[in-house]
C-alpha atoms as a PDB file:
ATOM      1  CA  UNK A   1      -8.815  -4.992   3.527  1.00  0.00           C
ATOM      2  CA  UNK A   2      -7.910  -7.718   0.819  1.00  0.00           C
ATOM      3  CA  UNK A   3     -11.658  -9.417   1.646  1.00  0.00           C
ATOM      4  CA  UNK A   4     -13.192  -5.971   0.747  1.00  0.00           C
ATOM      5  CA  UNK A   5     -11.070  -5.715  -2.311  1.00  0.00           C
ATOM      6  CA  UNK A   6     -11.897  -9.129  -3.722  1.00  0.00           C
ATOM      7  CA  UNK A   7     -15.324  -8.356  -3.067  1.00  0.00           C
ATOM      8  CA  UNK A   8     -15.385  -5.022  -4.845  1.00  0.00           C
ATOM      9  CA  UNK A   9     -13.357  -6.830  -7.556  1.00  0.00           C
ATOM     10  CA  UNK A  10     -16.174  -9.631  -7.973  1.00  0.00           C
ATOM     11  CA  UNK A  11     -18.850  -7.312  -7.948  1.00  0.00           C
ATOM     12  CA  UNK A  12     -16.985  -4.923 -10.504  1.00  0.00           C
ATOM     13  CA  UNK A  13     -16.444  -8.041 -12.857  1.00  0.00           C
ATOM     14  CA  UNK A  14     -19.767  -9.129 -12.955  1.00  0.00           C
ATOM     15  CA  UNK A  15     -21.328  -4.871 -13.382  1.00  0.00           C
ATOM     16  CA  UNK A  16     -18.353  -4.542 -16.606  1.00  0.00           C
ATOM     17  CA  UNK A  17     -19.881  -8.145 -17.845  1.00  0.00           C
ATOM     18  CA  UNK A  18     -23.285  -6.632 -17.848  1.00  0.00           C
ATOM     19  CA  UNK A  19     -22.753  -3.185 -18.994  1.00  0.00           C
ATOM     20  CA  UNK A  20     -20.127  -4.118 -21.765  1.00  0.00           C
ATOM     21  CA  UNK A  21     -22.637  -5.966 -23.098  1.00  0.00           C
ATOM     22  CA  UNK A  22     -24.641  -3.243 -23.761  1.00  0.00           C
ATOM     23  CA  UNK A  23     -22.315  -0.592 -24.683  1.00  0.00           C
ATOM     24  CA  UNK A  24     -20.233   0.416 -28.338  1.00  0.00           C
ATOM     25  CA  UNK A  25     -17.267   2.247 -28.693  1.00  0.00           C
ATOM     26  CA  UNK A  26     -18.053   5.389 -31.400  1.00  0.00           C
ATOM     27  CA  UNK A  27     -15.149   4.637 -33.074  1.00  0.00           C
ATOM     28  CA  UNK A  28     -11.933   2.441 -33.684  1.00  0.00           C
ATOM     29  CA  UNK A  29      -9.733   4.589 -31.577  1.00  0.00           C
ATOM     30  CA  UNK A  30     -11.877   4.428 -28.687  1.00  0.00           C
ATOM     31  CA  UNK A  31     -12.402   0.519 -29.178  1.00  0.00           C
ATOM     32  CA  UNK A  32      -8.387   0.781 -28.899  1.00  0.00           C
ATOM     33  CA  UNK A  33      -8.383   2.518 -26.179  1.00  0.00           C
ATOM     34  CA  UNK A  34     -10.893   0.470 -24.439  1.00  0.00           C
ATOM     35  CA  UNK A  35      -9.102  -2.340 -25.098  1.00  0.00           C
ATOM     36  CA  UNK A  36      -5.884  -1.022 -23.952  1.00  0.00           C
ATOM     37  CA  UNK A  37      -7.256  -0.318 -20.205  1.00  0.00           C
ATOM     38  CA  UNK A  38      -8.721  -3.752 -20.110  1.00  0.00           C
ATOM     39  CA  UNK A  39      -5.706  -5.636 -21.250  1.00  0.00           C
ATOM     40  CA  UNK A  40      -4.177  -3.669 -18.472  1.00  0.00           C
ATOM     41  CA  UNK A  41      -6.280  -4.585 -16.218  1.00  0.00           C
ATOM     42  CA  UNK A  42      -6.461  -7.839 -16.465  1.00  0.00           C
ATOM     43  CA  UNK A  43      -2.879  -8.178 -16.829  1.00  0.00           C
ATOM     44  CA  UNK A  44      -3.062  -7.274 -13.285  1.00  0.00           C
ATOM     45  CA  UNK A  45      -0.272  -3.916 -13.938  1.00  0.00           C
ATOM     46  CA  UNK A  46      -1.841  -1.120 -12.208  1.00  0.00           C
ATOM     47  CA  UNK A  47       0.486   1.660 -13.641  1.00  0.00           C
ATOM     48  CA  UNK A  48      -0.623   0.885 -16.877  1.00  0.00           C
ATOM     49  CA  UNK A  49      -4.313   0.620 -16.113  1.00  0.00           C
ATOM     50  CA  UNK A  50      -3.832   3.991 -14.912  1.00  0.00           C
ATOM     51  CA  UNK A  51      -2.287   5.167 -17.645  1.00  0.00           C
ATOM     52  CA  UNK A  52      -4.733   3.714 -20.195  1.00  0.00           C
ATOM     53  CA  UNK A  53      -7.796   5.149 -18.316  1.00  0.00           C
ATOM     54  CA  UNK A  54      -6.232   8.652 -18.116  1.00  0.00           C
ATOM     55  CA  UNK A  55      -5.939   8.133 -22.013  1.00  0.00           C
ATOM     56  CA  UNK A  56      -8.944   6.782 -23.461  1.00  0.00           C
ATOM     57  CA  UNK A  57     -10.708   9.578 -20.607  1.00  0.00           C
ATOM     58  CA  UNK A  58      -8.556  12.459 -21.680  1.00  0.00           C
ATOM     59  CA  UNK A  59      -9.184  11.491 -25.813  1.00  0.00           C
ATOM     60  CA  UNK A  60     -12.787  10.697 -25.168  1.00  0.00           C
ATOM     61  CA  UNK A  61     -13.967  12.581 -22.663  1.00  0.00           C
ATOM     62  CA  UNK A  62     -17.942  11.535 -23.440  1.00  0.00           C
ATOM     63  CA  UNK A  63     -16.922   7.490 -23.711  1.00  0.00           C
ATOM     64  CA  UNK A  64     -19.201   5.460 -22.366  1.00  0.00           C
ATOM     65  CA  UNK A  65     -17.046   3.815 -20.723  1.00  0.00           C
ATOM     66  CA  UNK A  66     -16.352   6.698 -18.588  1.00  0.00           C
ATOM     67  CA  UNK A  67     -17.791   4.993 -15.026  1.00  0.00           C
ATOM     68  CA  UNK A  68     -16.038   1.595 -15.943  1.00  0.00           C
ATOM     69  CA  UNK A  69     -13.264   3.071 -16.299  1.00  0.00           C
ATOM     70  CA  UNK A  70     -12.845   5.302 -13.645  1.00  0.00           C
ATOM     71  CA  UNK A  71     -13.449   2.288 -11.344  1.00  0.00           C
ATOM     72  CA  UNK A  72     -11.142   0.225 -12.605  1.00  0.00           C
ATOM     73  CA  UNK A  73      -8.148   2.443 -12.308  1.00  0.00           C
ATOM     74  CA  UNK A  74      -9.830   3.473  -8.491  1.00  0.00           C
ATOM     75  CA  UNK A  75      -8.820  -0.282  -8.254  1.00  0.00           C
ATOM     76  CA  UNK A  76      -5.717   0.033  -9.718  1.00  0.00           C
ATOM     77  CA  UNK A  77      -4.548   2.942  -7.518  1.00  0.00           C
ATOM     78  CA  UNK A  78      -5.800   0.749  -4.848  1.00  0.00           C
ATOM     79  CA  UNK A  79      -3.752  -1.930  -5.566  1.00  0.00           C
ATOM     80  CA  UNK A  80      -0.700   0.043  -5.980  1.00  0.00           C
ATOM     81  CA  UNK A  81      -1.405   1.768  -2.251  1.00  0.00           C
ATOM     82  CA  UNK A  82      -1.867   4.598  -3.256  1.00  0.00           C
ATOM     83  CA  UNK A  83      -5.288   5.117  -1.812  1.00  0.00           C
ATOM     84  CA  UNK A  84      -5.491   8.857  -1.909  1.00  0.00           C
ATOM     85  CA  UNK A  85      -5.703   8.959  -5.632  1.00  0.00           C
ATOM     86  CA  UNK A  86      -8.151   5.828  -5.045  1.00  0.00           C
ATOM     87  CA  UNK A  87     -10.319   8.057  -3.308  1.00  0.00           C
ATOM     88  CA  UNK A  88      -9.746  10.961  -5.661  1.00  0.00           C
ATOM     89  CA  UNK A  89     -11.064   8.693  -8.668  1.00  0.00           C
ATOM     90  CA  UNK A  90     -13.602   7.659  -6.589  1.00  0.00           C
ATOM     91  CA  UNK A  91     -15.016  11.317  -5.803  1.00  0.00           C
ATOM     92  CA  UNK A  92     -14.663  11.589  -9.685  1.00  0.00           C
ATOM     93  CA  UNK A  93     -17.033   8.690 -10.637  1.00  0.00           C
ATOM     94  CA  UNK A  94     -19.466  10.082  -7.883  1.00  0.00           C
ATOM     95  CA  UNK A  95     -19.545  13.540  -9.010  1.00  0.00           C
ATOM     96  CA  UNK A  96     -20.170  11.712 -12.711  1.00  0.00           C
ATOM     97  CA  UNK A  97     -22.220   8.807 -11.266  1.00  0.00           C
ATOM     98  CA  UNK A  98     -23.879  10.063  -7.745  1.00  0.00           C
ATOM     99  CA  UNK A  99     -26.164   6.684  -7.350  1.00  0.00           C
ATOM    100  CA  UNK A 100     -23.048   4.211  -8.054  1.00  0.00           C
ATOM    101  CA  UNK A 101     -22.673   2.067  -5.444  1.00  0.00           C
ATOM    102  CA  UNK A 102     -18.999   0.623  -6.251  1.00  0.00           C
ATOM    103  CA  UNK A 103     -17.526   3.977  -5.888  1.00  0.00           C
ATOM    104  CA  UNK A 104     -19.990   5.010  -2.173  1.00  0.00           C
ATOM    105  CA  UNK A 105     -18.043   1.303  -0.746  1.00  0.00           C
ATOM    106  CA  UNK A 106     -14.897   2.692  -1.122  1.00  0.00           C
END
């Protein structure tokens, strides 16, 4: 279980590297926001990831960040144990994102 989760943690890194590279936050609030999930994140506290995502995705419902997002606090449930609402978030970047494969692993 750990292996898989490093795994899916590598292979989330290096899809956030890409795509944040290619993305811009429409405004300074949601460049907070954005920021606030990914300090949290990286911080490695998964009840504040959570809480940031459900934030920025409740303010900004059309971020584009959205996907990102969503995986990172299916991660974040994940690491908490909570793997119900893992899979929940999961469903919810699927029913957004049908052809991502981080969220089909799970």
């Amino acid at each position: 279980m750990k292996r898989t989760l490093l795994t899916g943690v590598l292979v989330m890194a290096a899809a956030v590297s890409g795509l944040m590279a290619q993305m811009k936050p429409k405004s300074n609030a949601e460049a907070e926001a954005v920021r606030a999930v990914f300090t949290a994140q990286s911080s490695q506290n998964p009840d504040a990831t959570v809480k940031a995502a459900e934030e920025l995705l409740g303010k900004f419902a059309d971020t584009e960040y959205k996907e990102i997002v969503l995986l990172l606090e299916a991660d974040a449930y994940q690491q908490k144990g909570d793997y119900a609402s893992a899979e929940i978030t999961d469903q919810r970047v699927l029913e957004a994102y049908p052809k991502n494969p981080q969220a089909a692993m799970q």
